[in-house]
PDB file of N, CA and C in Angstrom:
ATOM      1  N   UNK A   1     -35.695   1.672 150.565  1.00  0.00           N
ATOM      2  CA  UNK A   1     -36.702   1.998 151.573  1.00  0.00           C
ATOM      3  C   UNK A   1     -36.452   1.152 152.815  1.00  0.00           C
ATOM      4  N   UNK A   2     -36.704   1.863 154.034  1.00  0.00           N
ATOM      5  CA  UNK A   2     -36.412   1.190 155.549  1.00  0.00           C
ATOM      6  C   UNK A   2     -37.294  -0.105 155.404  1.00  0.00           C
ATOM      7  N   UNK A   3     -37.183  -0.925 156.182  1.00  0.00           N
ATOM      8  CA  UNK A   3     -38.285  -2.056 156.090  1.00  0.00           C
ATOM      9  C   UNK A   3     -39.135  -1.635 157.223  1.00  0.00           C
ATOM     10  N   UNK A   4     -39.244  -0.702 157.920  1.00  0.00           N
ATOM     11  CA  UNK A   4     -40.122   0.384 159.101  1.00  0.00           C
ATOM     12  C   UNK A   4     -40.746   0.955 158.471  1.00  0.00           C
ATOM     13  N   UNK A   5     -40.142   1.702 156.910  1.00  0.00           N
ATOM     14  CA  UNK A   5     -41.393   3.037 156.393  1.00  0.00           C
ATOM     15  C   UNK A   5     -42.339   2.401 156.141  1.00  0.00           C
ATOM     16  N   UNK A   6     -43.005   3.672 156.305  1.00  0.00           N
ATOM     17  CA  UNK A   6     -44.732   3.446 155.771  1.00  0.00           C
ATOM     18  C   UNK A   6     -44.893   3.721 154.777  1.00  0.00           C
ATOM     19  N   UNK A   7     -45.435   2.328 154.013  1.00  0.00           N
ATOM     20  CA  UNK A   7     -45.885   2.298 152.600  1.00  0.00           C
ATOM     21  C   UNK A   7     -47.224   2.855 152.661  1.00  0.00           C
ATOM     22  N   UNK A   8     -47.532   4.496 152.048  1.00  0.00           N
ATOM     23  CA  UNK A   8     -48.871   4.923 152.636  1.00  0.00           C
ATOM     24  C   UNK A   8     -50.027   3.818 151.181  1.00  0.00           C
ATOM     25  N   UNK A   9     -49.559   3.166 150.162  1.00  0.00           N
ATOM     26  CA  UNK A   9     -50.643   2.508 149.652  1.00  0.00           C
ATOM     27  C   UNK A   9     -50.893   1.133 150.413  1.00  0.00           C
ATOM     28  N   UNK A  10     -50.028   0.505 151.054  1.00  0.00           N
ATOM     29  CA  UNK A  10     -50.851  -0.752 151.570  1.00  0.00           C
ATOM     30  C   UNK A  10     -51.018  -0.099 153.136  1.00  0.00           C
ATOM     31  N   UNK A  11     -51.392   1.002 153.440  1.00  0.00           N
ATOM     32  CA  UNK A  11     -51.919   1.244 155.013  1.00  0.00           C
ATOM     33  C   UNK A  11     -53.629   2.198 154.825  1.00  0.00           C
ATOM     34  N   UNK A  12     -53.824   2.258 153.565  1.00  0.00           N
ATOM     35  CA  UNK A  12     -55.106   2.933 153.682  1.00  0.00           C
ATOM     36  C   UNK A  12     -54.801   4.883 154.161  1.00  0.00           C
ATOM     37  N   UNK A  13     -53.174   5.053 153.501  1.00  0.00           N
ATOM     38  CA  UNK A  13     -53.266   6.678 153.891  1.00  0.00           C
ATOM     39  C   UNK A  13     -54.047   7.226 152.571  1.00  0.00           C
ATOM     40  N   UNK A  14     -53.447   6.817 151.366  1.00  0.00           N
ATOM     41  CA  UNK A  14     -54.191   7.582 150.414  1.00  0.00           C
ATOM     42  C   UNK A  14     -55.414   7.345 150.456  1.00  0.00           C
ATOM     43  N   UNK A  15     -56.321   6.888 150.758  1.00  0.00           N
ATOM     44  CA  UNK A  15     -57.883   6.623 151.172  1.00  0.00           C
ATOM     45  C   UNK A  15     -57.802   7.342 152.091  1.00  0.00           C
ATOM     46  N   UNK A  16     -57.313   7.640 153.087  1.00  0.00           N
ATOM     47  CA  UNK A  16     -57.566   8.427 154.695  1.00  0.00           C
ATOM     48  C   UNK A  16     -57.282  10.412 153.964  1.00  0.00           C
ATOM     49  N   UNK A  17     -55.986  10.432 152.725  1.00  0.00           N
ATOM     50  CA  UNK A  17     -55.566  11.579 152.224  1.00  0.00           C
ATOM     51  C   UNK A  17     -56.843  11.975 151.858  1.00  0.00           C
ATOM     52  N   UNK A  18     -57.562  11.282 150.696  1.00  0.00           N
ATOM     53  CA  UNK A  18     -59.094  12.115 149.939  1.00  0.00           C
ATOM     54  C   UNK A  18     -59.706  11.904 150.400  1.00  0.00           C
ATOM     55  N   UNK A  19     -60.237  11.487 151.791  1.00  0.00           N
ATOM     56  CA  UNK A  19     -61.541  11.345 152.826  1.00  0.00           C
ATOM     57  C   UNK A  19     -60.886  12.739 153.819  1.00  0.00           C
ATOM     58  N   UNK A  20     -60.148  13.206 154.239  1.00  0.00           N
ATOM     59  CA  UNK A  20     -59.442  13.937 154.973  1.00  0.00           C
ATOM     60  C   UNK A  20     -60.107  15.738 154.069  1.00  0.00           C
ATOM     61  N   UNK A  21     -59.294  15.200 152.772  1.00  0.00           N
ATOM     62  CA  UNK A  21     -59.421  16.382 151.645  1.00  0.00           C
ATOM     63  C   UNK A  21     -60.999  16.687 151.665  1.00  0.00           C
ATOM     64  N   UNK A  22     -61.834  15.847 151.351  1.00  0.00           N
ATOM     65  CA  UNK A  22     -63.178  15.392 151.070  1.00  0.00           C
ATOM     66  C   UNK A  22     -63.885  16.167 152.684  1.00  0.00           C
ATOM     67  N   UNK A  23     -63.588  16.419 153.231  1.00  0.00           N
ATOM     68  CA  UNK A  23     -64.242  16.328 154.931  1.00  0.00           C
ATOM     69  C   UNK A  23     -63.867  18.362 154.478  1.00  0.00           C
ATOM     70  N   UNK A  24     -62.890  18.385 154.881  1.00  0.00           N
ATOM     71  CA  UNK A  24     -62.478  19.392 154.765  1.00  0.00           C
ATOM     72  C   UNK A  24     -62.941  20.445 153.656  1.00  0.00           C
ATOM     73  N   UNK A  25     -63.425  19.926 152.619  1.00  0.00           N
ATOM     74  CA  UNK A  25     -63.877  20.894 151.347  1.00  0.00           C
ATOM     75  C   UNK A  25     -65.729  20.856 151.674  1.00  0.00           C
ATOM     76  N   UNK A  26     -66.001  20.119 152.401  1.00  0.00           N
ATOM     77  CA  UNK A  26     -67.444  19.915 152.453  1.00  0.00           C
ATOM     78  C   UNK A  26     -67.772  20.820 153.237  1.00  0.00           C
ATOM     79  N   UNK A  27     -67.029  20.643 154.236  1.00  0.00           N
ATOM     80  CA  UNK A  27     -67.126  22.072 155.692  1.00  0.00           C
ATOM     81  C   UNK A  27     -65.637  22.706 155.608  1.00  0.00           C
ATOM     82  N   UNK A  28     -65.953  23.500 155.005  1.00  0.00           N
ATOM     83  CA  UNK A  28     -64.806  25.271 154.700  1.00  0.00           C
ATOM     84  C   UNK A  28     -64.389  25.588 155.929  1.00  0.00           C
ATOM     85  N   UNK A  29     -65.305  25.796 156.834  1.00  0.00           N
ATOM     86  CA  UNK A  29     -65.488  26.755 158.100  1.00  0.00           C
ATOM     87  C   UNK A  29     -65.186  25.671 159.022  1.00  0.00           C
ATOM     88  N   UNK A  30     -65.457  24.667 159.064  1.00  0.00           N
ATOM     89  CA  UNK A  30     -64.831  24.184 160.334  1.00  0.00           C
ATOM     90  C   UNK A  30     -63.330  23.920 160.145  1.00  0.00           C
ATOM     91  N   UNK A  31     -62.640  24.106 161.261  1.00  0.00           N
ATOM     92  CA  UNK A  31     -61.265  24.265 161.565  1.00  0.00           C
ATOM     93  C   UNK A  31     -60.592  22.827 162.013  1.00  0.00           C
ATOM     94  N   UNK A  32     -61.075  22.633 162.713  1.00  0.00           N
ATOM     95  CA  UNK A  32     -60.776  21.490 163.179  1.00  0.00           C
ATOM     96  C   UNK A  32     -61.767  20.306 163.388  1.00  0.00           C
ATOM     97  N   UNK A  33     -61.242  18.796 163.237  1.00  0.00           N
ATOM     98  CA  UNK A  33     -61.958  17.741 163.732  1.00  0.00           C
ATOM     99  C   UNK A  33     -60.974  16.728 164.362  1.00  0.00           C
ATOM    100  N   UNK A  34     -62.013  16.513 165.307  1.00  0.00           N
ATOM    101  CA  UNK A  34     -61.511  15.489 166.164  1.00  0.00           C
ATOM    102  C   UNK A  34     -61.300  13.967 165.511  1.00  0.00           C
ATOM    103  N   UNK A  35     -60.508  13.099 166.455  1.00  0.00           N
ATOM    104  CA  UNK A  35     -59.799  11.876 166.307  1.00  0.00           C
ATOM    105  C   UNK A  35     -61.322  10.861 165.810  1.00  0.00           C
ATOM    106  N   UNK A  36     -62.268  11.522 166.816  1.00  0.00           N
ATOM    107  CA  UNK A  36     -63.142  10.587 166.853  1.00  0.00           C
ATOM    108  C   UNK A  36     -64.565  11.248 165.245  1.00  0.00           C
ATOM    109  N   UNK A  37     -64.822  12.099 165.406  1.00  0.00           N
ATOM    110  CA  UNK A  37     -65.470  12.238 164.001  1.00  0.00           C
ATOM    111  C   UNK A  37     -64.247  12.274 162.846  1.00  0.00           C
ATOM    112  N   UNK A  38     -63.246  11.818 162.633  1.00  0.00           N
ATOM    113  CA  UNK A  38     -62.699  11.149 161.530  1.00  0.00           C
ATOM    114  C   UNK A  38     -62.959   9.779 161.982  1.00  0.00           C
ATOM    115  N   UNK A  39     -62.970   8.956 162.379  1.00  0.00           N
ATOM    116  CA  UNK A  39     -63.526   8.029 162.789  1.00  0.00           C
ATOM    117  C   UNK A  39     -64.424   7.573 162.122  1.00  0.00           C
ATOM    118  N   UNK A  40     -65.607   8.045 163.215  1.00  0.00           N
ATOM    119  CA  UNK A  40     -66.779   8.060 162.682  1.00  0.00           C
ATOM    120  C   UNK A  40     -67.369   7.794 161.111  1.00  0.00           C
ATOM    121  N   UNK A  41     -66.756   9.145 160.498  1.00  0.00           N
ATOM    122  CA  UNK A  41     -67.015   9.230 159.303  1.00  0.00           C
ATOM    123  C   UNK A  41     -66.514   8.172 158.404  1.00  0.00           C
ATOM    124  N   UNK A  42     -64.638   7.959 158.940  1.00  0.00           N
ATOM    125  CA  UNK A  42     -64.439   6.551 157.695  1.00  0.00           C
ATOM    126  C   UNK A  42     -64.987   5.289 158.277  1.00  0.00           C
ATOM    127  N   UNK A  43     -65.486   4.877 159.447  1.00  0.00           N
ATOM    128  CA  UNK A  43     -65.753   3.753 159.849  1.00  0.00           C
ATOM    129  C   UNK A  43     -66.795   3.191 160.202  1.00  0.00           C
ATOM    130  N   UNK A  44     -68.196   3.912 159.959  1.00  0.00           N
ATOM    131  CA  UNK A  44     -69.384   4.390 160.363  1.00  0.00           C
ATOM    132  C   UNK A  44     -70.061   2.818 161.579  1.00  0.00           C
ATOM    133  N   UNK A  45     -69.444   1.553 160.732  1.00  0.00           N
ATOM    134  CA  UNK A  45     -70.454   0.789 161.098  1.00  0.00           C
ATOM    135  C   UNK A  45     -69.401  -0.603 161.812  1.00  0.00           C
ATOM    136  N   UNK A  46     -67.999  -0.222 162.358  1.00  0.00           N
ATOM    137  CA  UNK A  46     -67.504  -0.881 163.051  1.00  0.00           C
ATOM    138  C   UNK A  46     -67.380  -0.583 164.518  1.00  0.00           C
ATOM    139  N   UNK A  47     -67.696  -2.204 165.027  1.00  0.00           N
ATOM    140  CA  UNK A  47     -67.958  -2.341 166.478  1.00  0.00           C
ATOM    141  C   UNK A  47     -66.893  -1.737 167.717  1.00  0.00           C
ATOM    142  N   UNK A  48     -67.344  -1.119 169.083  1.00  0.00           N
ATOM    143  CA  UNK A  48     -66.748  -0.447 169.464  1.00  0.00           C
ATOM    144  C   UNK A  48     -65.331  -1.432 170.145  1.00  0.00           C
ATOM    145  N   UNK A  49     -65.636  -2.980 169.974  1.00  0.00           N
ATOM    146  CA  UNK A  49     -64.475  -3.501 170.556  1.00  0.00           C
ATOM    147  C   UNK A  49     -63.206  -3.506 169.326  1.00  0.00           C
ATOM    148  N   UNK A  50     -63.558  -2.995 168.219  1.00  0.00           N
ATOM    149  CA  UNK A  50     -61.997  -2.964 167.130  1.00  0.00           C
ATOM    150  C   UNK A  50     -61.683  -2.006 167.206  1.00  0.00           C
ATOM    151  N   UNK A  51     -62.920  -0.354 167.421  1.00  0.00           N
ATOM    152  CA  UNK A  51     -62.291   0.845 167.646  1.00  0.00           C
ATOM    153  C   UNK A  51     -60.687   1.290 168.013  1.00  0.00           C
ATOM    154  N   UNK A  52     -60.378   0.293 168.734  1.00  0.00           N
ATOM    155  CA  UNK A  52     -59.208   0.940 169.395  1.00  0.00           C
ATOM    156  C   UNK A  52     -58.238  -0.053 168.539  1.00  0.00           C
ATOM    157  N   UNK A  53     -58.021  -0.544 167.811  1.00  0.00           N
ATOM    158  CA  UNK A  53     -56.821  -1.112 167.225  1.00  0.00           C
ATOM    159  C   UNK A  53     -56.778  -0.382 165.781  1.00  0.00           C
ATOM    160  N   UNK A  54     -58.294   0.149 165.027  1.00  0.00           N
ATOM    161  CA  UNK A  54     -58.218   0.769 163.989  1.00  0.00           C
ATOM    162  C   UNK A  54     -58.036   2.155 164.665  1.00  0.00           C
ATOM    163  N   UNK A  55     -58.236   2.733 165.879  1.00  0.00           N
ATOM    164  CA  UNK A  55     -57.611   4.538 166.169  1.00  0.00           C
ATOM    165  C   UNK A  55     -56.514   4.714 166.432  1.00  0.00           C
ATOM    166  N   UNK A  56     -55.977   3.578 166.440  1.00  0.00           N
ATOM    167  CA  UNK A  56     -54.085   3.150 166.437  1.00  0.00           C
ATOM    168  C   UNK A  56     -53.407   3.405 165.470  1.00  0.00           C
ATOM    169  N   UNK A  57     -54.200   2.748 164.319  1.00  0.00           N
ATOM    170  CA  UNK A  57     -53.322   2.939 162.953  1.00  0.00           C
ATOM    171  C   UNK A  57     -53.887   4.333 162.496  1.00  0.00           C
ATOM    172  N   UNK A  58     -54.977   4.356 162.673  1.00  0.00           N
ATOM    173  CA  UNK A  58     -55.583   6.041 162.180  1.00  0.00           C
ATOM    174  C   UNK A  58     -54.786   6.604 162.629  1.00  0.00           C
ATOM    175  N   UNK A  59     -54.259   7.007 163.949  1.00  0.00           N
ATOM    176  CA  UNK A  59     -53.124   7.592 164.591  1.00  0.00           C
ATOM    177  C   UNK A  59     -51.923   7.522 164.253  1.00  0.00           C
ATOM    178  N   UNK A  60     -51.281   6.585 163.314  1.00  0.00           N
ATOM    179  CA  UNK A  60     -50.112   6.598 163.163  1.00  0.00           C
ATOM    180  C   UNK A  60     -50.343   7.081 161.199  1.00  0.00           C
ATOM    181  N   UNK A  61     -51.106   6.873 161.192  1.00  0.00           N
ATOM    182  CA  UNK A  61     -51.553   7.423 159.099  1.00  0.00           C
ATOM    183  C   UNK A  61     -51.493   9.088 159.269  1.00  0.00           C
ATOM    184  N   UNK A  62     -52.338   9.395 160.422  1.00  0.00           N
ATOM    185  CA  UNK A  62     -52.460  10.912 160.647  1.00  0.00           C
ATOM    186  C   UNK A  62     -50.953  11.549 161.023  1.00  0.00           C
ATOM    187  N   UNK A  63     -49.784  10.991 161.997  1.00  0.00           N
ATOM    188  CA  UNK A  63     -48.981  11.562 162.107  1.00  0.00           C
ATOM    189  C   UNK A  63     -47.759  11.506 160.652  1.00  0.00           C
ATOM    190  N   UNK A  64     -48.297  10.268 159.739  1.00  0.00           N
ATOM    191  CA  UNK A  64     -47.675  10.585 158.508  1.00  0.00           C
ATOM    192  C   UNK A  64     -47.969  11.473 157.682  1.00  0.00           C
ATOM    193  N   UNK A  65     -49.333  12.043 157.450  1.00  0.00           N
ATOM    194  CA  UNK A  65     -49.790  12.797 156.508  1.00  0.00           C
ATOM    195  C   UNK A  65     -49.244  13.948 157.123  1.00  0.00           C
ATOM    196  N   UNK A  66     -49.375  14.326 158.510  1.00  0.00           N
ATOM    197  CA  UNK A  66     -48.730  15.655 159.421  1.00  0.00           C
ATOM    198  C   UNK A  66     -47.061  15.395 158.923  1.00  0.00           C
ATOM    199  N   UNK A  67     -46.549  14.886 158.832  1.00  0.00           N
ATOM    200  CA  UNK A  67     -44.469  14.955 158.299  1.00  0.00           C
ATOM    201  C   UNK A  67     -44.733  15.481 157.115  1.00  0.00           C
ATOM    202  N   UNK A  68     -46.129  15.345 156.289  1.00  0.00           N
ATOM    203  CA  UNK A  68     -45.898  15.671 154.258  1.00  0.00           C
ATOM    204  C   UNK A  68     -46.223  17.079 154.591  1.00  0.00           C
ATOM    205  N   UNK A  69     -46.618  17.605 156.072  1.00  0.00           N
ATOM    206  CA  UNK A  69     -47.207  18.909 156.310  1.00  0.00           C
ATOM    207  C   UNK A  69     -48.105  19.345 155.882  1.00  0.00           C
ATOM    208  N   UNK A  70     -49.372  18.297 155.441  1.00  0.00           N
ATOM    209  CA  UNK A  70     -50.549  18.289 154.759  1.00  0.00           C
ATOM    210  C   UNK A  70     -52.002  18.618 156.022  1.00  0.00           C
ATOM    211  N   UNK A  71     -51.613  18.941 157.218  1.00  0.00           N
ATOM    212  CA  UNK A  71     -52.140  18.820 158.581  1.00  0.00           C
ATOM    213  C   UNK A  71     -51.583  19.163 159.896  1.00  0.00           C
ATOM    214  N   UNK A  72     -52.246  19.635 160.642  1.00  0.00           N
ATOM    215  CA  UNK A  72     -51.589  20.340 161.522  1.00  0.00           C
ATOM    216  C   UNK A  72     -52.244  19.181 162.830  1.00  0.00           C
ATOM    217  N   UNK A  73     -51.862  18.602 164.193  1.00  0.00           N
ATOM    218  CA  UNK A  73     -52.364  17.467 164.979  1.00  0.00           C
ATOM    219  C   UNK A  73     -52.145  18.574 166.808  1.00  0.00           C
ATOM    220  N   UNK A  74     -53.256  18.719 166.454  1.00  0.00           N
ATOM    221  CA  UNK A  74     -53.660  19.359 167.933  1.00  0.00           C
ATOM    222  C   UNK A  74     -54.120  18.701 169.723  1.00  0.00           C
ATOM    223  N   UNK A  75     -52.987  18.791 170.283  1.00  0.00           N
ATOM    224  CA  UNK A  75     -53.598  18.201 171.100  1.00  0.00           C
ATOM    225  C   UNK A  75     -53.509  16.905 171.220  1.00  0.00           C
ATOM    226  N   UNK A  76     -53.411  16.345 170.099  1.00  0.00           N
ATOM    227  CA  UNK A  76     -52.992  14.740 169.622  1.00  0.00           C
ATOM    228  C   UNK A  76     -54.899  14.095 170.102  1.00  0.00           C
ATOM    229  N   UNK A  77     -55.704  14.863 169.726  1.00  0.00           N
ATOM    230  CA  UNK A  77     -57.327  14.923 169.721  1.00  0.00           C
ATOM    231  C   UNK A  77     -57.618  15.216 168.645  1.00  0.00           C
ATOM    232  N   UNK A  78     -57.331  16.795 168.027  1.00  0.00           N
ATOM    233  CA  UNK A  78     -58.031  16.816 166.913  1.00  0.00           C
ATOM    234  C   UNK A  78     -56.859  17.081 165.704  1.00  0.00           C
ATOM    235  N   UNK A  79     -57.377  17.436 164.559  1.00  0.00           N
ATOM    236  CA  UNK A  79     -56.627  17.490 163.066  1.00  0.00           C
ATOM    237  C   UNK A  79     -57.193  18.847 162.193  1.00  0.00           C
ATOM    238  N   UNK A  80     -56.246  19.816 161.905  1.00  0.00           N
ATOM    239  CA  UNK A  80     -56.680  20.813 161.005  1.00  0.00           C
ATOM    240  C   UNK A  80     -56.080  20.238 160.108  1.00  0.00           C
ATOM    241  N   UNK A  81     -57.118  20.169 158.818  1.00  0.00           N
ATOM    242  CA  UNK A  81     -56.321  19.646 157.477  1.00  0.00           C
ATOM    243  C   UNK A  81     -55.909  21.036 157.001  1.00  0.00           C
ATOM    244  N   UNK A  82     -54.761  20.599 155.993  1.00  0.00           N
ATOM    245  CA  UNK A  82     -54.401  21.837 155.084  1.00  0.00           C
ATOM    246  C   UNK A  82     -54.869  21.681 153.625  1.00  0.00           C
ATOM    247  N   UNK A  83     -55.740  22.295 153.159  1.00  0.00           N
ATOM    248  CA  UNK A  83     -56.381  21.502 152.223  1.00  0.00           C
ATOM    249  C   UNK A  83     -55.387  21.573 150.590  1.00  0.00           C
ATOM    250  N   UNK A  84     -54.907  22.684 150.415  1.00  0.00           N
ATOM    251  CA  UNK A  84     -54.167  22.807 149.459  1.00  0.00           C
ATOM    252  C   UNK A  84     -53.257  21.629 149.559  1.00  0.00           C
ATOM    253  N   UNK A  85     -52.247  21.234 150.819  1.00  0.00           N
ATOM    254  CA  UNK A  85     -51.868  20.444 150.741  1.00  0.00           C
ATOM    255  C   UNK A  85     -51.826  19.027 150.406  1.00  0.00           C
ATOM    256  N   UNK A  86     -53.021  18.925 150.696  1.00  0.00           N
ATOM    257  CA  UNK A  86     -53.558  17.653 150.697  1.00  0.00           C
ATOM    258  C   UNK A  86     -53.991  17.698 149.447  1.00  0.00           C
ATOM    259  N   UNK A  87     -54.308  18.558 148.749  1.00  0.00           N
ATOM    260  CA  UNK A  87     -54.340  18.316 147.424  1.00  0.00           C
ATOM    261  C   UNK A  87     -53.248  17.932 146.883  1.00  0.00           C
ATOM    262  N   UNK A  88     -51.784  18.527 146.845  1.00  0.00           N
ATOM    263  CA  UNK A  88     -50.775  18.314 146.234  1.00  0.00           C
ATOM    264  C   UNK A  88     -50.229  16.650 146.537  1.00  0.00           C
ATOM    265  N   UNK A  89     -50.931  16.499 148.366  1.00  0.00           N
ATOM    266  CA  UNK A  89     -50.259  14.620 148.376  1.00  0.00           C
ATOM    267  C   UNK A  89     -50.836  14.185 148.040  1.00  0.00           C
ATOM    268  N   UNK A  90     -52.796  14.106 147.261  1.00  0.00           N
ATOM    269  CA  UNK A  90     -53.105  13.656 146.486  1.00  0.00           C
ATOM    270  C   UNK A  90     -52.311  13.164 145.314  1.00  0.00           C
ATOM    271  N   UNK A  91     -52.666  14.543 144.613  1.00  0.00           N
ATOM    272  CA  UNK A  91     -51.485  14.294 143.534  1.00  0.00           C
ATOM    273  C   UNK A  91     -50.637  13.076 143.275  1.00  0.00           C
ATOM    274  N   UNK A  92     -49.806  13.387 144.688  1.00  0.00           N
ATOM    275  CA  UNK A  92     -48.418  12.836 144.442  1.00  0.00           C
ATOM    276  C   UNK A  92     -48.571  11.099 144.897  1.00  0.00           C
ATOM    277  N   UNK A  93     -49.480  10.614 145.890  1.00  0.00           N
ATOM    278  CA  UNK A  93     -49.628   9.517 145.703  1.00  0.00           C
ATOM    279  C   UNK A  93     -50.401   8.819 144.712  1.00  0.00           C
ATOM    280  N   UNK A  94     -51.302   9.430 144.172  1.00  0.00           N
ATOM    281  CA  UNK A  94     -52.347   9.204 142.797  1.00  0.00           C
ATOM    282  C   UNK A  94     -51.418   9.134 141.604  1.00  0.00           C
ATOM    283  N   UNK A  95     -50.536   9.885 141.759  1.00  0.00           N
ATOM    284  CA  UNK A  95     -49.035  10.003 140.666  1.00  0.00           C
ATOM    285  C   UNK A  95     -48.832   8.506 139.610  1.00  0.00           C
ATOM    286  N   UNK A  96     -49.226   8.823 138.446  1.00  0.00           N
ATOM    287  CA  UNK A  96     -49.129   7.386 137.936  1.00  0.00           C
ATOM    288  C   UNK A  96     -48.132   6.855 136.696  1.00  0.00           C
ATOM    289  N   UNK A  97     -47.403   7.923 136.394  1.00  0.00           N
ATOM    290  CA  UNK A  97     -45.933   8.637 136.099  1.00  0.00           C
ATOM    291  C   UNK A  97     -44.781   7.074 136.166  1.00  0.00           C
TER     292      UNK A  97
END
């Protein structure tokens, strides 16, 4: 492994994967969400001066889960999850094999 890749268990992707999955199965019908209600939702009660160093890494977790093709990144604002997908990178990081 590069000493660059992203290890998605010590960056909080598989937590960001079933909160993503989780968002998405709750509301069927909505299509898309923005940068900032994923946010919101995983971070409810941190202050707006860390915001921007945790929408950094959120930003760089989201363009990893988008390479497993588990998400589609619109705009580089909002996120259509793919939910099937995201089931399967469940899976595969939950994988205990």
């Amino acid at each position: 492994m590069e000493s660059n890749a992203i290890n998605p268990h010590r960056n909080g992707i598989s937590n960001l994967v079933v909160h993503l999955y989780t968002m998405n199965a709750s509301n069927p019908k909505k299509e898309f969400w923005t940068i900032d209600e994923i946010f919101n939702e995983l971070y409810p009660n941190v202050k707006t001066s860390e915001k921007s160093k945790i929408v950094s890494t959120l930003r760089t977790n989201l363009e990893w889960i988008k390479s497993k093709k588990a998400l589609e990144i619109k705009n580089k604002k909002s996120v259509k999850p793919i939910g099937f997908r995201l089931s399967s990178l469940i899976d595969e990081l939950y994988n205990t094999k």
